[in-house]
Every structure is written in C-alpha cells, then in structure tokens.
Protein backbone atom coordinates (compact mmCIF):
# COMPACT_ATOMS: atom_id res chain seq x y z
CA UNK A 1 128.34 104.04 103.85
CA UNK A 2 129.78 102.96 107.19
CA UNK A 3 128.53 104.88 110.51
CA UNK A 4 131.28 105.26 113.08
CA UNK A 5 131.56 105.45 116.79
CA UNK A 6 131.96 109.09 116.59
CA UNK A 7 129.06 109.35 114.60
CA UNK A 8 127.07 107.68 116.73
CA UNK A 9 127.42 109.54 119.61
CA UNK A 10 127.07 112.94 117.36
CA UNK A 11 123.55 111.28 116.65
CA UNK A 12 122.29 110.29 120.07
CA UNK A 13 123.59 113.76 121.35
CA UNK A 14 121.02 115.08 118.85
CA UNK A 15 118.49 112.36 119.61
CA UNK A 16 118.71 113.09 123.08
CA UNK A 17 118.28 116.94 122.80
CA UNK A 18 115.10 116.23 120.58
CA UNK A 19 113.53 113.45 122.64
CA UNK A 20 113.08 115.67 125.88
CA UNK A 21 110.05 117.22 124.26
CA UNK A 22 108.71 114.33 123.31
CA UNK A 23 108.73 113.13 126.67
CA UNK A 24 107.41 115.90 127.81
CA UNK A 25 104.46 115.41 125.68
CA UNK A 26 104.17 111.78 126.80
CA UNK A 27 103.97 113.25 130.51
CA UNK A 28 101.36 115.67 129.63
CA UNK A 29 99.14 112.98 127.71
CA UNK A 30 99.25 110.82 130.81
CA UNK A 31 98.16 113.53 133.22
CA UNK A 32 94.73 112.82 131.47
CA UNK A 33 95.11 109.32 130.19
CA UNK A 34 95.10 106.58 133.25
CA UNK A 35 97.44 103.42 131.95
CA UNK A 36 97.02 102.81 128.06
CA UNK A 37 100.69 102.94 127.99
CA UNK A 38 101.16 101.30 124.53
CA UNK A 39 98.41 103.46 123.21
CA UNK A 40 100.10 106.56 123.94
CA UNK A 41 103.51 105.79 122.72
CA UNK A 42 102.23 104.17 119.55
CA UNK A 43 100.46 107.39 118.66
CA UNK A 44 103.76 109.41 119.42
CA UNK A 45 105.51 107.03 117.11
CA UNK A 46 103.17 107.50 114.44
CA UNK A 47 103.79 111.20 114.82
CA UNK A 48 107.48 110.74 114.83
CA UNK A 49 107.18 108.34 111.78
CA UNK A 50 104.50 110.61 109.69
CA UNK A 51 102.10 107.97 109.67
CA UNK A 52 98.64 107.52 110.23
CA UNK A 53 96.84 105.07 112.55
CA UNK A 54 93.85 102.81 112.97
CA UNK A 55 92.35 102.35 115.99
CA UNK A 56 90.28 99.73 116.87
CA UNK A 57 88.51 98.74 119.98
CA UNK A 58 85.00 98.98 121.82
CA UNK A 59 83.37 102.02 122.77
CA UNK A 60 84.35 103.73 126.44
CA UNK A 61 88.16 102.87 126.05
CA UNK A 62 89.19 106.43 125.46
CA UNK A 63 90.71 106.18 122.13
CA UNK A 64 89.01 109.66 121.26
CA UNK A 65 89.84 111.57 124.63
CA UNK A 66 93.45 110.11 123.60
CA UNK A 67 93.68 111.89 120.44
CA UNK A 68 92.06 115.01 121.42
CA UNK A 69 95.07 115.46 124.09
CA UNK A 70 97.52 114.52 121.98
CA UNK A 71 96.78 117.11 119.35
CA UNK A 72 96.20 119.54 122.79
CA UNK A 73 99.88 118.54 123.53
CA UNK A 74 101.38 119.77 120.08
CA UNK A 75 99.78 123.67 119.43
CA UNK A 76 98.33 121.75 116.31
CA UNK A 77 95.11 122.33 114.49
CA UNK A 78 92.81 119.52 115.76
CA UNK A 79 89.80 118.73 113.47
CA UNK A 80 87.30 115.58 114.51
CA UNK A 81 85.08 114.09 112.01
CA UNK A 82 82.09 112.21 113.05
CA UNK A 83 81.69 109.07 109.88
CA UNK A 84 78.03 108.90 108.99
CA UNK A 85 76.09 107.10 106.40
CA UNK A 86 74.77 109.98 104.60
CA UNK A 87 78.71 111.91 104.95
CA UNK A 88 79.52 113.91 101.39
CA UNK A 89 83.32 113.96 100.00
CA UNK A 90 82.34 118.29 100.65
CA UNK A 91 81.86 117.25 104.09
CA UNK A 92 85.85 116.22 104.57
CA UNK A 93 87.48 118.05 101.71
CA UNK A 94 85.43 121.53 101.50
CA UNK A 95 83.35 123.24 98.32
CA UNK A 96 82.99 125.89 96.04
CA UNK A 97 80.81 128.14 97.04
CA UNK A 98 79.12 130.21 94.08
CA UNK A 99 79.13 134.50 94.62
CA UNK A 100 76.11 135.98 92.27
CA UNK A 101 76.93 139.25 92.55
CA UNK A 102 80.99 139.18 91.74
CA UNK A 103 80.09 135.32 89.24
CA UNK A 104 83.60 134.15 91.23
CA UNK A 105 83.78 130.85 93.57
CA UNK A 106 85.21 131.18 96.88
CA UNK A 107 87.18 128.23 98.05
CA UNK A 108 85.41 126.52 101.95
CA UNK A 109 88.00 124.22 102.95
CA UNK A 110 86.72 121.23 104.76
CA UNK A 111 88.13 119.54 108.21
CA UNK A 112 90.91 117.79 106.24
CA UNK A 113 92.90 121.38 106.13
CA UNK A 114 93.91 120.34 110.14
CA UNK A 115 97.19 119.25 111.37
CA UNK A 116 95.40 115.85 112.92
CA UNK A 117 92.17 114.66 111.93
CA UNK A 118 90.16 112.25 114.22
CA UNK A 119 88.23 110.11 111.72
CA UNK A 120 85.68 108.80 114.36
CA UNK A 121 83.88 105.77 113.41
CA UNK A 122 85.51 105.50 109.66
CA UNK A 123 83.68 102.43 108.74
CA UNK A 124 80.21 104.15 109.02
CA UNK A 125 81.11 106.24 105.92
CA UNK A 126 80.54 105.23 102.10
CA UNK A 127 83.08 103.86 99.73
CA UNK A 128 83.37 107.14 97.56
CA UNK A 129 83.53 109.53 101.05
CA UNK A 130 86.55 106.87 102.35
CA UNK A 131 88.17 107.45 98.73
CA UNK A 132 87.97 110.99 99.25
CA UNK A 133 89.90 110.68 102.62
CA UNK A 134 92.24 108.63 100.61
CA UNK A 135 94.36 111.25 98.70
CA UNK A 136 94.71 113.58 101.42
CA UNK A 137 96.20 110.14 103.12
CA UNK A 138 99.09 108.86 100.33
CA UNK A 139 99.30 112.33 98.84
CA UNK A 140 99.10 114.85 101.70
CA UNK A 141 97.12 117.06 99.24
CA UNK A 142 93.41 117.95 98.41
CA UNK A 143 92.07 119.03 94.84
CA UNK A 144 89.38 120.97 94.97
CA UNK A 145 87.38 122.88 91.94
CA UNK A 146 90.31 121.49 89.71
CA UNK A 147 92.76 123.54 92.07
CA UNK A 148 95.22 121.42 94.06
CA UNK A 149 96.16 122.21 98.00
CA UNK A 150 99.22 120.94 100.02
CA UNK A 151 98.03 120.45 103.13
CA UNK A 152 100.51 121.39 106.14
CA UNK A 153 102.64 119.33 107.68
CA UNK A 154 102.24 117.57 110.35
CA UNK A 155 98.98 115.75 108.82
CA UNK A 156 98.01 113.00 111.13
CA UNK A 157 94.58 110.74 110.38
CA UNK A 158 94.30 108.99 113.20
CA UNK A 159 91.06 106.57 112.58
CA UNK A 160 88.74 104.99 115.05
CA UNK A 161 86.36 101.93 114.42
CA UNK A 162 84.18 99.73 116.35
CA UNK A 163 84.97 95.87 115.50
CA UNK A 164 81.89 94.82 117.40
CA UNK A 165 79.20 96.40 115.74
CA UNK A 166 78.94 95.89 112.07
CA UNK A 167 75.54 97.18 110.95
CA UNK A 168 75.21 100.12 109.03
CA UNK A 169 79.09 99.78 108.46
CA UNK A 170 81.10 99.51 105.03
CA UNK A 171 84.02 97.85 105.44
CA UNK A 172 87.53 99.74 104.60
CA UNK A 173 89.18 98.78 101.02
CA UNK A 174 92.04 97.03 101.47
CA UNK A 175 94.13 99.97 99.66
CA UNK A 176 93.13 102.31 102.33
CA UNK A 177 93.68 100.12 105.17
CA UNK A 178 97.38 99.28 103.69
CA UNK A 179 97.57 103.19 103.91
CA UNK A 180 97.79 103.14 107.77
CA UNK A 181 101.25 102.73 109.37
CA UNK A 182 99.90 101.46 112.24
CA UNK A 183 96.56 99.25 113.46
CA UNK A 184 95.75 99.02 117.23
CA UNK A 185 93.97 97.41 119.22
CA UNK A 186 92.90 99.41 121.99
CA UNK A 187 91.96 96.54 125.03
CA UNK A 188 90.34 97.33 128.53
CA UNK A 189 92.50 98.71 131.59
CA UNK A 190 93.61 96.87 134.21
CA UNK A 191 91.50 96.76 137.50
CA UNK A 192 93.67 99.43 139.29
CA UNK A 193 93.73 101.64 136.31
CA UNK A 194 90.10 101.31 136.42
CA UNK A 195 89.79 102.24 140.19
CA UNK A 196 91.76 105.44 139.32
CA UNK A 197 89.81 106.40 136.80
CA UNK A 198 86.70 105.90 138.68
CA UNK A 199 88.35 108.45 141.28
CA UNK A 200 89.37 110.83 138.36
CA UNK A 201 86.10 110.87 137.20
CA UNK A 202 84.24 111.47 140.62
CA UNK A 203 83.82 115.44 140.15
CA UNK A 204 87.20 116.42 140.44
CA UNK A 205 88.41 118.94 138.32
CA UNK A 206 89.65 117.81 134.37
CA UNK A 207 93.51 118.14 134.16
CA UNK A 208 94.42 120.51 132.29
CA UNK A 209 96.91 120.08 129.24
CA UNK A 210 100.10 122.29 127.84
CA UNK A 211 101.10 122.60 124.59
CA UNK A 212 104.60 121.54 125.04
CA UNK A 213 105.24 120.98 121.05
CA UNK A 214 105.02 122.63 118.41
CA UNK A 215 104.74 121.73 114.49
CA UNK A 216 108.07 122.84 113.63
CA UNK A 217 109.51 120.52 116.60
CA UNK A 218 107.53 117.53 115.09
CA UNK A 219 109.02 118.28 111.79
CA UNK A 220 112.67 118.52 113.46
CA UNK A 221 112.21 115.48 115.72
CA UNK A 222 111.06 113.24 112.51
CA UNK A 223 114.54 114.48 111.08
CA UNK A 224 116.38 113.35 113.64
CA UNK A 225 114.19 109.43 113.27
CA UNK A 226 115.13 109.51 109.98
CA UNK A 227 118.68 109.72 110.79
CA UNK A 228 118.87 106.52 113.26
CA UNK A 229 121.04 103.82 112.35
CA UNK A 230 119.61 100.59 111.05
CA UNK A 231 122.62 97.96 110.07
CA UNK A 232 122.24 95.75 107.12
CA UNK A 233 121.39 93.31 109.23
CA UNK A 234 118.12 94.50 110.24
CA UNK A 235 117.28 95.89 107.26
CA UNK A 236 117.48 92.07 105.53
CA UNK A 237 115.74 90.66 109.10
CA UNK A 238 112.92 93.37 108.07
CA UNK A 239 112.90 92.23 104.50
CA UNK A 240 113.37 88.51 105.65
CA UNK A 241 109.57 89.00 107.67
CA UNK A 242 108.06 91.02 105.05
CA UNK A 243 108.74 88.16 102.63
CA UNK A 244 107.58 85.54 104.95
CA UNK A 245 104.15 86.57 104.77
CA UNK A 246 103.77 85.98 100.65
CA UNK A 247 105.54 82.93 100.58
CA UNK A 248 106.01 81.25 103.57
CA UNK A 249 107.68 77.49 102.82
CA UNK A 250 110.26 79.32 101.71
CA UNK A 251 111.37 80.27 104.85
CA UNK A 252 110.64 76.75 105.80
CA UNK A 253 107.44 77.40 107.85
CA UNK A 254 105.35 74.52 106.92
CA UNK A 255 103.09 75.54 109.68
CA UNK A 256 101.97 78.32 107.65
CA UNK A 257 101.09 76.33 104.29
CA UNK A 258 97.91 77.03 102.74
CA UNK A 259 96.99 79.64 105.75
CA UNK A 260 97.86 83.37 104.24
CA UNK A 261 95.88 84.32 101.43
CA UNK A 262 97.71 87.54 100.36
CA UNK A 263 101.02 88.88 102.27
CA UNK A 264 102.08 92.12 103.00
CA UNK A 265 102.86 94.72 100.31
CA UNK A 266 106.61 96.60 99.99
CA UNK A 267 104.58 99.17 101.85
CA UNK A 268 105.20 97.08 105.19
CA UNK A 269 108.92 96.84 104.99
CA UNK A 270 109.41 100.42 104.87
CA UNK A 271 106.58 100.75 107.42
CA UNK A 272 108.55 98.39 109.59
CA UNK A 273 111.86 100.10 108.79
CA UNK A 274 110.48 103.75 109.76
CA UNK A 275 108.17 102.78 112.64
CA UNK A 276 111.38 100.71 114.13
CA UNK A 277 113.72 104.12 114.21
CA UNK A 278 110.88 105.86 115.56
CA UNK A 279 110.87 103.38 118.46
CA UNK A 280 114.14 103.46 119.16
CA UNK A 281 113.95 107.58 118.96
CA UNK A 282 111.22 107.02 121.86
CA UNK A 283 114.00 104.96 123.92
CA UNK A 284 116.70 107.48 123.77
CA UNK A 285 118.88 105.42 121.31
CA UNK A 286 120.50 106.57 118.15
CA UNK A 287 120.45 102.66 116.48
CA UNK A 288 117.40 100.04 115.93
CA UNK A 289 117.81 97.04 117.23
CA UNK A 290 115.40 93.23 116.68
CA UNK A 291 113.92 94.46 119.83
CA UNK A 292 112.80 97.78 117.96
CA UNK A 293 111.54 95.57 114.98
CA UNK A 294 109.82 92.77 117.43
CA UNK A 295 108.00 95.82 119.14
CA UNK A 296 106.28 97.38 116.12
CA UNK A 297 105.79 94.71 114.38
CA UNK A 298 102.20 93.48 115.12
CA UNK A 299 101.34 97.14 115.10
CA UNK A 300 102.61 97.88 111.24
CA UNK A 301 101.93 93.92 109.65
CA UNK A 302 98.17 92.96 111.65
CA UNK A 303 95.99 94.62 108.74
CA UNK A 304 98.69 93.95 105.63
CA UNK A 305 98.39 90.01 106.17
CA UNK A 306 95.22 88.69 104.97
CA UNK A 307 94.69 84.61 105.99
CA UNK A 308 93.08 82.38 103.89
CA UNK A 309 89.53 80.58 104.73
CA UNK A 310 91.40 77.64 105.66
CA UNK A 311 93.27 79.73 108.80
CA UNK A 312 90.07 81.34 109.33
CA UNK A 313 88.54 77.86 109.54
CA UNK A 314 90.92 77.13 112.04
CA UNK A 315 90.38 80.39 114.19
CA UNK A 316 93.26 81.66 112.95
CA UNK A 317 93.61 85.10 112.94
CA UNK A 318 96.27 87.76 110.79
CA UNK A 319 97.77 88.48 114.14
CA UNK A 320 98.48 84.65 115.08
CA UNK A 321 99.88 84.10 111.45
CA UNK A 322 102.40 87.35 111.99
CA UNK A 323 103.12 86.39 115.10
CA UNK A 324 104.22 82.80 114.35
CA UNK A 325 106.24 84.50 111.50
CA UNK A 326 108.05 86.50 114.38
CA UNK A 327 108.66 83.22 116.12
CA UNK A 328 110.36 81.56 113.80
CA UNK A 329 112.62 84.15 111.31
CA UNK A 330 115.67 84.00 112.82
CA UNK A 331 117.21 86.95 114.41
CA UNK A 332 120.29 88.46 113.78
C-alpha cells in the first residue's frame, strides 16, 4: 500500500500532537536525572514500543532512581522487586490464601499486577522464580490457582543487573534475555555531570516530579508509533542485519567467519522494526530512516548475538561483532 505526501503530513500532524507529552515527560525525568541522556530516552522508547528493558551497569549510576521517576512521570502503578536467592514464584505473582471459616480461597496478587515493575538485581533470583517472571513478560498475563489474569496495560519490566559481581548470581536463560527489547549499558557521567550532581546532592531540597502522562496517553502515543512509515527499503536493510548475524559470509563479511556462535532470532527484526518507529516518534518525524535503525540497533541486537569461543578468544565481544555488522551492510 503506497503512503502519500498527504498522508504523511496527516501523520506527523498526529505525531506531533502526541509527542508534546512525551516531551514533557522527558523534561520532568531530567529535573531529577543529571545527564544520562541516552538512558532516559531509551526507556521512553521502550514505553512507546511496549517493550521491556535490561539494564546493566555498576552500582551508584542511578538506573533505579531512573525508573522510579519515570513511572512518577506517567500516574502509573510502580511496583519494585528486590531479586534474592531465597525469592518464591508467590513472591512476584501472588497466592491463594485459604479462608477456614467460609472453605473459599481469596486471590493476593503479587507485585507483577503494576503498570512497571523494577526487577532490581534479576540475576540474584533462581531459574524457576525468573520463569515465573517470564509469562507475565511474552504473555502480559499471570495464572494463578488455575485462574488466568490480564494484566493492564502499560506493563513495563524494566530489569537491573550488576555485570561486575557474579557470586551468588544465576545467570538469565537465553529465552528470557531474547524477551527484552532493549539491553543497556548504563556507563559513568561525565565530570561536569558529576560536579552537578555533587551540588544536587549537597542538602538541597529533592525535585519534585509531575505526573504529566497518563496510561491511556501511553496507549494512544504507541498507536500513533505504530503508524510511522517504514519504506521497503528499510524494512529489507532491517532484515538484511538481522540475517547477517546467522550467517555472515553471506553477506560477504569474511571478517566475521567462525566468530558468532548463534545469531539473532526473528524476534530482533521486529524488535528493530518497532524500536526504530519509536525513535523516530521521539524526533518528531512521521517516517524511519537508517539513522533511526543505526540508533537502536546496539540497544535491540547486543544480548540476541551470541560469539563463539574463538571471538571470545580474541576479546571479541557481541557488541563489536554487531557493530562491525553495522559497518559493513550497506545502507539504502
């Protein structure tokens, strides 16, 4: 179906109205978060593009204080989990509690009935407490006592995890980790962002944050992402990079020979495609362009690309293999 002029500018009319109060919210975040700039506007694209995120980077970067004001910024229910060793499934999902004197169950829903859930520390959980995260994840639902729950939309799991310290840790399945849209690496702030918030932090009062969004504006503003324009060309570019990854010589990167293990799933192209309309959503523009690819890229393909012990041998790391991918598919 072609898209014409006048549709275009019927679309970035709309995109434009919707936009402002995302803005907004990006304003509000940054009253309490000093620099971080790609942190912030990745997690508003993840919200945009209903799609969880993985955050990873050492402790005191304020990846937690980051999600807490987002989800003070949207008039959503926030819920943060704490991932221990000795965390239930009940502890996320909620239990059936027993009544004597009527011989009914009542129905305690866990922290997972939230609009977003910080999963602090994720990889300090068990493998059957991580499962249990997982169908509230791909499904948006929770069963409990044989009785299954939609849970309300937006549902946001944004995940936090230490790469530095790996005792007492269990690693994430690779079928959960493929379940995040995004993985980012939070790094430290630059020296004058430091010196601010050095003076933010010496006794002056907290800012304070508005709730500038609410759910059904998230739900309206992911309608109007869903509608931005991606030409055939990108969508094959997308595809072409996608495919790169599982079988690289064809694409005539001999670089790359023997040095990715397993390549990213189908799950990454449409990943790539959504994240990449979301971007352009956050620029004001009604069409994706390779920039709007190029820019989410890293983000949606870093934990889908798994190198071999060859590349690992040679300090190669999932984000140098995507990257040289990115380097050398051609753009249209």
């Amino acid at each position: 179906m072609s898209t014409t002029a006048t549709d275009i500018r019927a679309l970035s009319e709309r995109i434009e109205k919707e936009s402002a109060g995302v803005r907004l919210l990006q304003a509000e975040i940054q009253k309490v978060i000093v620099g971080q700039t790609a942190l912030v506007e990745r997690l508003l694209l993840a919200l945009l593009a209903d799609g969880h995120v993985l955050l990873e980077g050492v402790p005191g970067l304020a990846k937690t204080l980051a999600v807490k004001t987002l989800a003070q910024g949207v008039r959503a229910r926030f819920q943060r989990i704490q991932f221990t060793p000795d965390l239930l499934p009940a502890d996320l999902l909620g239990t059936q509690i027993y009544n004597p004197k009527s011989g009914d169950f009542t129905t305690k829903k866990g922290p997972l009935f939230a609009n977003i859930v910080l999963a602090d520390e994720i990889n300090r959980a068990p493998a059957k407490v991580q499962s249990a995260l997982l169908e509230a994840m791909q499904e948006r639902q929770i069963t409990l006592g044989g009785q299954t729950y939609e849970l309300e939309e937006p549902f946001l799991v944004l995940a936090t995890q230490n790469p530095i310290e790996q005792e007492g840790t269990y690693q994430l399945p690779e079928a959960q980790v493929d379940r995040f849209l995004l993985k980012l690496r939070v790094t430290y702030p630059k020296k004058n962002e430091e010196l601010e918030i050095m003076e933010r932090m010496a006794g002056r009062k907290p800012a304070t944050v508005s709730a500038v969004l609410s759910p059904e504006d998230i739900v309206r503003a992911r309608q109007a992402v869903s509608a931005v324009y991606v030409d055939d060309k990108i969508k094959h570019y997308i595809v072409d990079l996608v495919c790169a990854t599982r079988d690289p010589e064809a694409y005539k990167l001999k670089d790359l020979k023997g040095l990715v293990r397993y390549g990213a799933s189908p799950r990454a192209t449409l990943a790539i495609n959504i994240a990449a309309r979301a971007h352009a959503f956050l620029k004001g523009r009604a069409y994706v362009t390779p920039d709007d690819v190029k820019a989410v890229g890293l983000d949606t393909m870093r934990h889908r690309v798994t190198p071999t012990y060859e590349a690992e041998a040679e300090e190669l790391t999932s984000e140098d293999l995507v990257k040289k991918i990115f380097d050398q598919i051609e753009v249209p």
